[in-house]
Protein backbone atom coordinates (compact mmCIF):
# COMPACT_ATOMS: atom_id res chain seq x y z
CA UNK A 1 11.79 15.59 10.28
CA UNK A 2 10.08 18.86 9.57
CA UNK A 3 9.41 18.63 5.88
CA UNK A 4 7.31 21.13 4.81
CA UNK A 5 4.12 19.08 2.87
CA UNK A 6 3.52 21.60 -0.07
CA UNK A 7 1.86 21.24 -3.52
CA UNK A 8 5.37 19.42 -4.17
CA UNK A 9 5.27 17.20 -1.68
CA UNK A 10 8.18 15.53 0.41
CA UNK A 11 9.41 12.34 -1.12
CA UNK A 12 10.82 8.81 0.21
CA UNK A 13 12.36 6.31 -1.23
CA UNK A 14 10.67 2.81 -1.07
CA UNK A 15 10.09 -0.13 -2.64
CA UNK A 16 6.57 -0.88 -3.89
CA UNK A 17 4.97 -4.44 -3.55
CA UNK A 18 2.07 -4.64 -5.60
CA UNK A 19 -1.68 -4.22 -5.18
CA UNK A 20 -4.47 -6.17 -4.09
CA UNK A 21 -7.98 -5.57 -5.57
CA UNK A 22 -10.47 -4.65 -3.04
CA UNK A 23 -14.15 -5.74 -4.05
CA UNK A 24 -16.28 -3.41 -1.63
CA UNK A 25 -16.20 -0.11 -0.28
CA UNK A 26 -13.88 0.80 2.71
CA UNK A 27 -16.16 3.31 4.47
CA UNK A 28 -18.69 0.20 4.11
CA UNK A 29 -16.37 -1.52 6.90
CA UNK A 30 -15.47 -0.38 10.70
CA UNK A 31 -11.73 0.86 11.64
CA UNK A 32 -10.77 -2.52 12.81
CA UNK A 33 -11.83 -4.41 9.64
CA UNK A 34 -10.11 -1.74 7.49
CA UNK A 35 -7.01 -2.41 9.52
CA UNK A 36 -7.61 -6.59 8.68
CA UNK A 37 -8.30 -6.18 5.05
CA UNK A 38 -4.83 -3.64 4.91
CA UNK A 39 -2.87 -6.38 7.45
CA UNK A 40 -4.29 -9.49 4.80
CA UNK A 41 -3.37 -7.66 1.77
CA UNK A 42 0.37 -7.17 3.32
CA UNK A 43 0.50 -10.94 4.13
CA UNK A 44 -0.52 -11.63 0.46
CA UNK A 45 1.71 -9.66 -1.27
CA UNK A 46 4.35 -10.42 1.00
CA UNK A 47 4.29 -14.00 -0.13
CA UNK A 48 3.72 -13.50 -3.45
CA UNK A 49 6.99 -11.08 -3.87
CA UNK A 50 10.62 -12.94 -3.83
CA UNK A 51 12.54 -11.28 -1.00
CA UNK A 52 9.57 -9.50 1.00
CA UNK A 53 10.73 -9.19 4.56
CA UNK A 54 7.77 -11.07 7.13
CA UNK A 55 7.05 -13.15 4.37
CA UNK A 56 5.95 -15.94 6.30
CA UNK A 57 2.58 -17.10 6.40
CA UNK A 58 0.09 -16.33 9.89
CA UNK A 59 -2.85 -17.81 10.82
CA UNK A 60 -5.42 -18.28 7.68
CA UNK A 61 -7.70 -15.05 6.95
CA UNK A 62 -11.41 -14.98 8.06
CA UNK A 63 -13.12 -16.12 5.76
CA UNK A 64 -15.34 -12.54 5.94
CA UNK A 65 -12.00 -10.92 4.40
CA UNK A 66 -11.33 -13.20 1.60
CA UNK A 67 -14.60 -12.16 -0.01
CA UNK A 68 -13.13 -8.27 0.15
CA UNK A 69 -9.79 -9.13 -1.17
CA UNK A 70 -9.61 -9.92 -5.01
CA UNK A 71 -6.24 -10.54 -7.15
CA UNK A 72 -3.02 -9.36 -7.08
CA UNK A 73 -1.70 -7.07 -9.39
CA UNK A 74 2.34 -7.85 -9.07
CA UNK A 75 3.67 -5.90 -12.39
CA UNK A 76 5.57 -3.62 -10.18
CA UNK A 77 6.23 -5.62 -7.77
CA UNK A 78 9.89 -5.15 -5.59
CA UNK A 79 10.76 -2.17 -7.69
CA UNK A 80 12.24 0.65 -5.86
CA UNK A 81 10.33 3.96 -6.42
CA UNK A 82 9.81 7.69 -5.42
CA UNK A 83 6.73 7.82 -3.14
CA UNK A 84 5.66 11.89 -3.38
CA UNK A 85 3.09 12.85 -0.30
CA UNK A 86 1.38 16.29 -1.30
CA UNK A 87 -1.32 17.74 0.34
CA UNK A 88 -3.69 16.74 -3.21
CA UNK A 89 -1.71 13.44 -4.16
CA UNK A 90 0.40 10.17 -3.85
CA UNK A 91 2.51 9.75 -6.79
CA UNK A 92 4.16 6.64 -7.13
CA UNK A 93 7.15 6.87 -9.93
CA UNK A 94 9.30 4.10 -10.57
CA UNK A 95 13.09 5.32 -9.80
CA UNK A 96 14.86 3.82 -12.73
CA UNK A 97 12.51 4.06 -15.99
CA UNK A 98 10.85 7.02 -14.09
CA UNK A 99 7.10 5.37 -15.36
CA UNK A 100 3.84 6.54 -12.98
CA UNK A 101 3.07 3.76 -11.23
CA UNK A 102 0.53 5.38 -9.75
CA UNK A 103 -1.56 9.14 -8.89
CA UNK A 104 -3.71 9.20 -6.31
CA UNK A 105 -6.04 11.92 -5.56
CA UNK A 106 -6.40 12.49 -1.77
CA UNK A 107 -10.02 12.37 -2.34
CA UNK A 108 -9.28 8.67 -3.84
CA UNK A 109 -7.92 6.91 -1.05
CA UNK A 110 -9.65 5.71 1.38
CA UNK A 111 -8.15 4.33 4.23
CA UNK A 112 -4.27 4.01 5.06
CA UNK A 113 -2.38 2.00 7.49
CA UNK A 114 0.59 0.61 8.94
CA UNK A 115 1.31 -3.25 8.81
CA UNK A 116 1.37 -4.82 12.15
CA UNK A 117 4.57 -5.59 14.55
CA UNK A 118 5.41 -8.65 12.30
CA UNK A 119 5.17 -6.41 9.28
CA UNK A 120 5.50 -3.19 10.80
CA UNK A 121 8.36 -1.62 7.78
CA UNK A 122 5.11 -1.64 5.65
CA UNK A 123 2.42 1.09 4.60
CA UNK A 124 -0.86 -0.04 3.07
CA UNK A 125 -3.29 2.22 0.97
CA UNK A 126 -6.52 1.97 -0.56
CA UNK A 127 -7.45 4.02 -3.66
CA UNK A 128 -9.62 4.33 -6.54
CA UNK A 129 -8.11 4.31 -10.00
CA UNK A 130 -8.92 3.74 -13.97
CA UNK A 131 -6.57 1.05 -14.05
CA UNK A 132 -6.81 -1.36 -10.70
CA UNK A 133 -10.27 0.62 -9.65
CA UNK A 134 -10.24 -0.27 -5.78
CA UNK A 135 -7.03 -1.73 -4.67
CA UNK A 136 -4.37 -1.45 -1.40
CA UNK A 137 -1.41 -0.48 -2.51
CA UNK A 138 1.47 -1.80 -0.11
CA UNK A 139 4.94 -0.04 -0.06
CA UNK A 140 8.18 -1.66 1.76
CA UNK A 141 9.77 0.90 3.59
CA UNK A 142 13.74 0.94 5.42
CA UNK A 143 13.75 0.19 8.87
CA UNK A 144 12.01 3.01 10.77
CA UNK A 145 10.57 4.96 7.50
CA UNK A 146 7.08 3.31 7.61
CA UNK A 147 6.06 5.69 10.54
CA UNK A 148 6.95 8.54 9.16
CA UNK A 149 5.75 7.62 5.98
C-alpha cells in the first residue's frame, strides 16, 4: 500500500503479546543472534498467551540465549491495539481503554524482525523504556500484515 509515513504515522491494527526483558545490548550481538533472541522471545510469549497462533513448543533454546532473555511482562498480553509507525515513533495504544502501552523513540529500538515460517504473522521489537528498560516487544498480526508491518 502506499501510505505516506509522516509525523502521524500509518496505523495497523494488531494484537500485542507481551514483552520479554532483554538483559544485554543488541548491537553487542551479530544479525543472526539478534534474529534468535527475537525468534526465542516469540516462542515464549507464544506459549505463555492463551490462543497465540504457533504456540507449540520447538527445539529447546541455546543455552547462550537464555542468559539474554529475562521475564515476561504479560499485562497486555492478547489485547488488540493501534500500532502507529512514524518516522520518530512506535506508539502502541490499546484499542478499547485507549491506554499507551507503549512510545518508542526510533532512536530506542534496536533491532526489529519478523518471526520465522512457523511464526511468520509475528513482528518482534527491541526497545529501551522507563518501564520494561530493554525488552522485545512481539505483536500478532492478520494473515499477511506482518510484512508490511
Amino acid at each position: 500500500s502506499d501510505n505516506v509515513i509522516s509525523t502521524t504515522g500509518v496505523s495497523y491494527t494488531v494484537r500485542y503479546m507481551g514483552c520479554v526483558e532483554v538483559l544485554q545490548s543488541m548491537r553487542a550481538l551479530d544479525f543472526n543472534t539478534r534474529t534468535q533472541v527475537t525468534r526465542e522471545a516469540i516462542s515464549v510469549v507464544c506459549e505463555a498467551v492463551p490462543g497465540a497462533k504457533g504456540a507449540r513448543r520447538r527445539k529447546p533454546a541455546p543455552r547462550g540465549l537464555m542468559s539474554i532473555l529475562g521475564k515476561s511482562n504479560l499485562q497486555f498480553a492478547g489485547m488488540t491495539i493501534n500500532l502507529t509507525i512514524s518516522t520518530s515513533s512506535l506508539n502502541l495504544l490499546a484499542s478499547d481503554c485507549k491506554e499507551i502501552i507503549a512510545n518508542h523513540h526510533m532512536q530506542s529500538i534496536s533491532f526489529a524482525s519478523g518471526g520465522d515460517p512457523d511464526t511468520a504473522e509475528y513482528v518482534a521489537y527491541v526497545a529501551k523504556d522507563p518501564v520494561n528498560h530493554r525488552a522485545c516487544h512481539i505483536l500478532e498480526c492478520s494473515e499477511g500484515l506482518a510484512q508490511e508491518v
